[in-house]
Protein backbone atom coordinates (compact mmCIF):
# COMPACT_ATOMS: atom_id res chain seq x y z
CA UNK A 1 -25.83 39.10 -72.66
CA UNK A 2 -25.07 41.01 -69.29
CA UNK A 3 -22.10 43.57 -69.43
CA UNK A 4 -19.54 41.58 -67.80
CA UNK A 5 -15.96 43.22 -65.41
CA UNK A 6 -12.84 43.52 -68.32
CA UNK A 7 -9.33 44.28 -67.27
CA UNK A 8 -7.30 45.98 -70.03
CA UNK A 9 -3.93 45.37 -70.16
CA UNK A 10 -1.23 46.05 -72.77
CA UNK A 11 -3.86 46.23 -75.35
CA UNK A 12 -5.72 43.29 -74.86
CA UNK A 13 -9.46 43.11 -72.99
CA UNK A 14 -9.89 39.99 -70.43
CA UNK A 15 -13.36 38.98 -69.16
CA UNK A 16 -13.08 38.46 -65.59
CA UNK A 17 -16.54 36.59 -66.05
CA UNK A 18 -14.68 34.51 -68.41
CA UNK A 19 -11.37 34.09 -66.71
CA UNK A 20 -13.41 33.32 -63.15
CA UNK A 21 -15.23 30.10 -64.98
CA UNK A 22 -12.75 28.98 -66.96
CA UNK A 23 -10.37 28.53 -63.23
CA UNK A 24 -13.22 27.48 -62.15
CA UNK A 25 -13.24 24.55 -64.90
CA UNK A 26 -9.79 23.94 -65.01
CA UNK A 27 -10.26 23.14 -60.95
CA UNK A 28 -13.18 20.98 -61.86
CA UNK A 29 -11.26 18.48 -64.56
CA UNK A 30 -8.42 18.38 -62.02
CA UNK A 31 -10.44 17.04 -59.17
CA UNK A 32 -12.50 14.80 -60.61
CA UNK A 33 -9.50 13.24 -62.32
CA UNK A 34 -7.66 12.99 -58.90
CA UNK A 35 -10.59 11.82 -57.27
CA UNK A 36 -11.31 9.05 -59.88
CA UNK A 37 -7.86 7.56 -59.98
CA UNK A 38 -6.79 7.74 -55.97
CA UNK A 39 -6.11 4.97 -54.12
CA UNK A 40 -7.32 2.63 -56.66
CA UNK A 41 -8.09 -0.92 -55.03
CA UNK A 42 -9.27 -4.35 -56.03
CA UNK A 43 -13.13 -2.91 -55.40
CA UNK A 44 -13.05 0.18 -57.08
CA UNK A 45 -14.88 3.05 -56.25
CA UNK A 46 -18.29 4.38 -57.74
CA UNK A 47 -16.63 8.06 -58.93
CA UNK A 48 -13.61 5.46 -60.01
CA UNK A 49 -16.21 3.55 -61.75
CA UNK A 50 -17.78 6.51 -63.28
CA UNK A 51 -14.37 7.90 -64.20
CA UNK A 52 -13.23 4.63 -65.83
CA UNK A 53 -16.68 4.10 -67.67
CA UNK A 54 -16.03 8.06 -68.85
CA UNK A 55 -12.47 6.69 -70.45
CA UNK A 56 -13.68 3.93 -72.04
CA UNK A 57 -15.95 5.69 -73.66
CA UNK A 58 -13.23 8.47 -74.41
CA UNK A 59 -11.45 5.35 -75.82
CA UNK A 60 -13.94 4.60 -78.23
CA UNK A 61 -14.17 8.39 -79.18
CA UNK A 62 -10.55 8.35 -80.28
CA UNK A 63 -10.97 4.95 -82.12
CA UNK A 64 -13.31 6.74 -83.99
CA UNK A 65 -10.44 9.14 -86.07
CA UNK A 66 -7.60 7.39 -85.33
CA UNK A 67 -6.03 3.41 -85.61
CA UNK A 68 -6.33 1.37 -82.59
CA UNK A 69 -2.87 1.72 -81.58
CA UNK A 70 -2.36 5.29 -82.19
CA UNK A 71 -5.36 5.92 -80.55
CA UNK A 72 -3.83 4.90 -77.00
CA UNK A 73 -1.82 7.90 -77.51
CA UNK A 74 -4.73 10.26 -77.64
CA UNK A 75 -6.99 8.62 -74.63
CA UNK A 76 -5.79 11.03 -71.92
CA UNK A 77 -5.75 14.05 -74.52
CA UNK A 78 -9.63 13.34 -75.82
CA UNK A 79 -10.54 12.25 -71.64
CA UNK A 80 -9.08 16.30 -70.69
CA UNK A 81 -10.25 17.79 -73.83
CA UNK A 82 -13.53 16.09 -73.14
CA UNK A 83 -14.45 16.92 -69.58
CA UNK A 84 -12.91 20.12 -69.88
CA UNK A 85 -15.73 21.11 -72.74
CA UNK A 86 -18.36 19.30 -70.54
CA UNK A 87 -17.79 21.21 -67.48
CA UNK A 88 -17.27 24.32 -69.45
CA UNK A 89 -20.38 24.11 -71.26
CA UNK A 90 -22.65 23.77 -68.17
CA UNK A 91 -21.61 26.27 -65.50
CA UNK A 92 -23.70 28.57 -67.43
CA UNK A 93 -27.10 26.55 -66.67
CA UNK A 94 -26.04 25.89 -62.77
CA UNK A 95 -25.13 29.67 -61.26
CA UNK A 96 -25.57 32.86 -62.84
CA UNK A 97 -23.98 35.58 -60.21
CA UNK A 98 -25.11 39.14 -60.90
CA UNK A 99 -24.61 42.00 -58.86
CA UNK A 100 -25.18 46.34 -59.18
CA UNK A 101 -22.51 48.70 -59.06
CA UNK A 102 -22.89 51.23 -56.52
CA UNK A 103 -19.35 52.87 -57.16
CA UNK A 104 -17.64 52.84 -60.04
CA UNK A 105 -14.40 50.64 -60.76
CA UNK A 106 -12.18 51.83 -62.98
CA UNK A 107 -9.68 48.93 -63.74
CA UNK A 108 -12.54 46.71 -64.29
CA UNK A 109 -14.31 48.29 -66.50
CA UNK A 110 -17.42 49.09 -64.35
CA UNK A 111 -19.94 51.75 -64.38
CA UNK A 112 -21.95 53.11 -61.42
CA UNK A 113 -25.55 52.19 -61.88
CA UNK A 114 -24.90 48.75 -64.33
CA UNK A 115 -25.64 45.13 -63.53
CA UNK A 116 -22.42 43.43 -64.23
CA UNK A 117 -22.36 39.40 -64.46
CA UNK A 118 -19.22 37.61 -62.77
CA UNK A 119 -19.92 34.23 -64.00
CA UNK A 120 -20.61 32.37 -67.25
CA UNK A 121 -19.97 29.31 -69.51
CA UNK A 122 -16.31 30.24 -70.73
CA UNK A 123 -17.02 28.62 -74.02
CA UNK A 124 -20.38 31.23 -74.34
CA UNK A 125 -17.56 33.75 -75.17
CA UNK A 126 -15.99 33.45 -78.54
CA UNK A 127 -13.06 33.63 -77.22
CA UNK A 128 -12.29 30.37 -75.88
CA UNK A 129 -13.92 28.16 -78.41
CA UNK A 130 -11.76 30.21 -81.22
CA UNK A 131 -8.90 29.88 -79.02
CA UNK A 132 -9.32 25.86 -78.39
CA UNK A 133 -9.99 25.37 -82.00
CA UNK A 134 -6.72 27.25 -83.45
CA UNK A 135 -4.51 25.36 -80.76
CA UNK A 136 -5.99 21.85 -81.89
CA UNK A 137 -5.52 22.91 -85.20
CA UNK A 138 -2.12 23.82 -85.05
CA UNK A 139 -1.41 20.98 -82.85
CA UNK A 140 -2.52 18.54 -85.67
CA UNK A 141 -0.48 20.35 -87.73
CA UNK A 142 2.62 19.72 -85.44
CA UNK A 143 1.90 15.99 -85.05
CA UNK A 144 1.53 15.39 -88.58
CA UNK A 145 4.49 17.11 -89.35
CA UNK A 146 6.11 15.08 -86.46
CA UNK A 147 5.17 11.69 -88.10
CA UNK A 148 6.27 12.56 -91.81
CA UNK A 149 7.47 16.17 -93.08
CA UNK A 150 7.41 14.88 -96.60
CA UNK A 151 4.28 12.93 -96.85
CA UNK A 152 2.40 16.26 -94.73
CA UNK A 153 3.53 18.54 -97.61
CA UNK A 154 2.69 15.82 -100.26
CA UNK A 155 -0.76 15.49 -99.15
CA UNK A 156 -1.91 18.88 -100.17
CA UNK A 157 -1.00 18.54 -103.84
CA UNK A 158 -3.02 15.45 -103.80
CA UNK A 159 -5.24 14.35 -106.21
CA UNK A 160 -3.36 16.70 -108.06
CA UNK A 161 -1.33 19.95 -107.77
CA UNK A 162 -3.86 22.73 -108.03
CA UNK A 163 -5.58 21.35 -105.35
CA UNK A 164 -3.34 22.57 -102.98
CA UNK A 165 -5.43 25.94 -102.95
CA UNK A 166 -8.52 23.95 -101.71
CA UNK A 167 -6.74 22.07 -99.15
CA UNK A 168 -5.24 25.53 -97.66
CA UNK A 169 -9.03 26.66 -97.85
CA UNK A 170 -10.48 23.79 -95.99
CA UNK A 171 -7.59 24.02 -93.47
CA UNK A 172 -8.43 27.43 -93.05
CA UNK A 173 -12.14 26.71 -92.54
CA UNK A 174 -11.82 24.20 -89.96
CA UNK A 175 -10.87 25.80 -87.01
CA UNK A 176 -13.53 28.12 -87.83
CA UNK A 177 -16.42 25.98 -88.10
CA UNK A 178 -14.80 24.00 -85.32
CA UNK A 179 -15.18 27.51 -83.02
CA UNK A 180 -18.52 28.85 -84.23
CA UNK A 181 -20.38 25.37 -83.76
CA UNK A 182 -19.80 25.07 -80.15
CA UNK A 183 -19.91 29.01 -79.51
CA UNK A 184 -22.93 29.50 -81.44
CA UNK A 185 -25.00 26.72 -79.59
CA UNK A 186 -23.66 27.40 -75.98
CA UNK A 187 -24.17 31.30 -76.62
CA UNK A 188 -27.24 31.11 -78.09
CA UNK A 189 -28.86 28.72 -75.24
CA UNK A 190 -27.29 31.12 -72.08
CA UNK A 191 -29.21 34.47 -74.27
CA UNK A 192 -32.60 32.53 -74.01
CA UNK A 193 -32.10 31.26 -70.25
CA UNK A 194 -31.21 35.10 -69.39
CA UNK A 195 -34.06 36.28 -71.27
CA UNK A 196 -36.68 33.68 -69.41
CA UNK A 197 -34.86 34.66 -65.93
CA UNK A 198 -35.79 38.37 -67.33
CA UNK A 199 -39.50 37.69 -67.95
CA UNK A 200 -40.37 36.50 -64.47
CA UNK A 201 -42.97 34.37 -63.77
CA UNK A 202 -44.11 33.82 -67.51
CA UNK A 203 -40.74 32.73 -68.71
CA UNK A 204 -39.88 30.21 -65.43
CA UNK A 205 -42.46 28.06 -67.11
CA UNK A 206 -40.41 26.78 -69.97
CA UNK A 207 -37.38 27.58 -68.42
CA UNK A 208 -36.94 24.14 -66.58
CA UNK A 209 -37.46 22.31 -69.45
CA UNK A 210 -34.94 24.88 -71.24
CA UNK A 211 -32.27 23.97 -69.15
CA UNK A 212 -33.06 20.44 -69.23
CA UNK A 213 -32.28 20.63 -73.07
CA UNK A 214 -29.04 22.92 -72.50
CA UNK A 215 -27.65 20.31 -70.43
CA UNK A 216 -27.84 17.79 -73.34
CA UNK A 217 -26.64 20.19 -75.73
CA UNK A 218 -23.82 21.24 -73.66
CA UNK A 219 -23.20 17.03 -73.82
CA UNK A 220 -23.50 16.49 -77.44
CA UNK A 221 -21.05 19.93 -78.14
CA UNK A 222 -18.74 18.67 -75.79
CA UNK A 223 -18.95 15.04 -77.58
CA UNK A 224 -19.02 16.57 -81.02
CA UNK A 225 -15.75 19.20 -80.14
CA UNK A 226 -13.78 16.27 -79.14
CA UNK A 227 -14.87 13.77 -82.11
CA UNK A 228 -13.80 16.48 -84.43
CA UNK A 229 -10.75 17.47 -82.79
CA UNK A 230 -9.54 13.73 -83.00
CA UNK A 231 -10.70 13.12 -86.88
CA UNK A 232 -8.22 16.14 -87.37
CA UNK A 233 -5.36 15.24 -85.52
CA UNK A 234 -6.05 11.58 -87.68
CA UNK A 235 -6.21 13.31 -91.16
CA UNK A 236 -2.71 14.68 -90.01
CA UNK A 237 -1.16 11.23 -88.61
CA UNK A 238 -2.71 8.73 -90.57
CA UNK A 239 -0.35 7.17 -93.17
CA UNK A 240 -2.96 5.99 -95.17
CA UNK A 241 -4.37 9.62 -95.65
């Protein structure tokens, strides 16, 4: 990947590439919800249309982990979750903005003489995916706490009590695999679309059809985050678990 602007403060290293798209994405998710739920009237829009096809089908995602009635709950968590991943995923396949330094910056990390990207999927940085994952994680972990203290903590000693180290294990591991699924795919498909760009006119040929498949990757992660993120808020809730 292309070195990217980094501002370093109290210790930690933000991606202004990163930090840029992910605004960017928040801005996105916020007006198209707006726009799809505004002045709703008997003859509906076709963006209010879209939008309410886009929460059905959001509906039917959270069905798919959860009870019919607690899955209500989750709709407008799995819709934002859900668009936000979509949108995130693909404003690495629509603009890639790229520019020389002629003097360097010092605060943002740039060198005189480097190509520095400003723009990029947020969720082709490790960051964000690991940071998405841990907060769903611990959020299931807060819910199902929330709905039963005692049956949560009975759960891991379940089948029996030395199981309780492979429960902590597989807790552990989710988040991670949770992460490194979506980063791995969205990372790996923005290398190959810079290296095409790179090639010139040998790699434009398959580099429409590239994209093409990106795009429906970027879908099915986005589709694939959510499902998983509601199956493991439902392992937590579920009284039947």
């Amino acid at each position: 990947m292309e070195l990217t602007p980094k501002i370093h403060l109290f210790g930690l290293t933000f991606d202004v590439a990163v930090m840029i798209a992910t605004v960017v994405t928040c801005v996105v998710v916020f007006l198209i919800a707006v726009w799809g739920t505004r002045g709703r009237d008997i003859r509906p829009t076709k963006m209010q249309n879209f939008v309410e096809m886009l929460i059905e089908f959001v509906r039917g995602v959270a069905r798919t982990g959860l009870d019919q009635k607690t899955a209500e709950k989750y709709v407008g968590f799995a819709f934002t979750l859900f668009l936000f991943m979509f949108v995130a995923n693909q404003l690495g396949l629509i603009l890639n903005i790229s520019t020389e330094a002629h003097h360097a910056i010092p605060a943002l990390g740039i060198e005189e003489g480097k190509h520095y990207a400003w723009w990029k999927s947020p969720t082709a940085d490790i960051n964000i995916p690991v940071v998405m994952a841990v907060t769903i994680t611990l959020f299931a972990h807060y819910m199902g706490i929330r709905s039963g203290a005692k049956r949560y903590v009975k759960h891991y000693f379940e089948p029996f009590a030395p199981m309780v180290v492979m429960h902590i294990i597989d807790e552990i591991a989710k988040p991670v695999t949770h992460a490194l699924r979506l980063w791995g795919n969205i990372f790996a498909g923005e290398v190959l679309i810079l290296i095409m760009v790179k090639a010139g006119a040998i790699g434009s040929l398959p580099l429409l059809p590239w994209l093409a498949y990106s795009l429906f990757v970027g879908t099915v992660q986005a589709y694939v985050f959510t499902v998983l993120a509601i199956v493991y808020i439902g392992q937590k809730v579920s009284h039947d678990h």
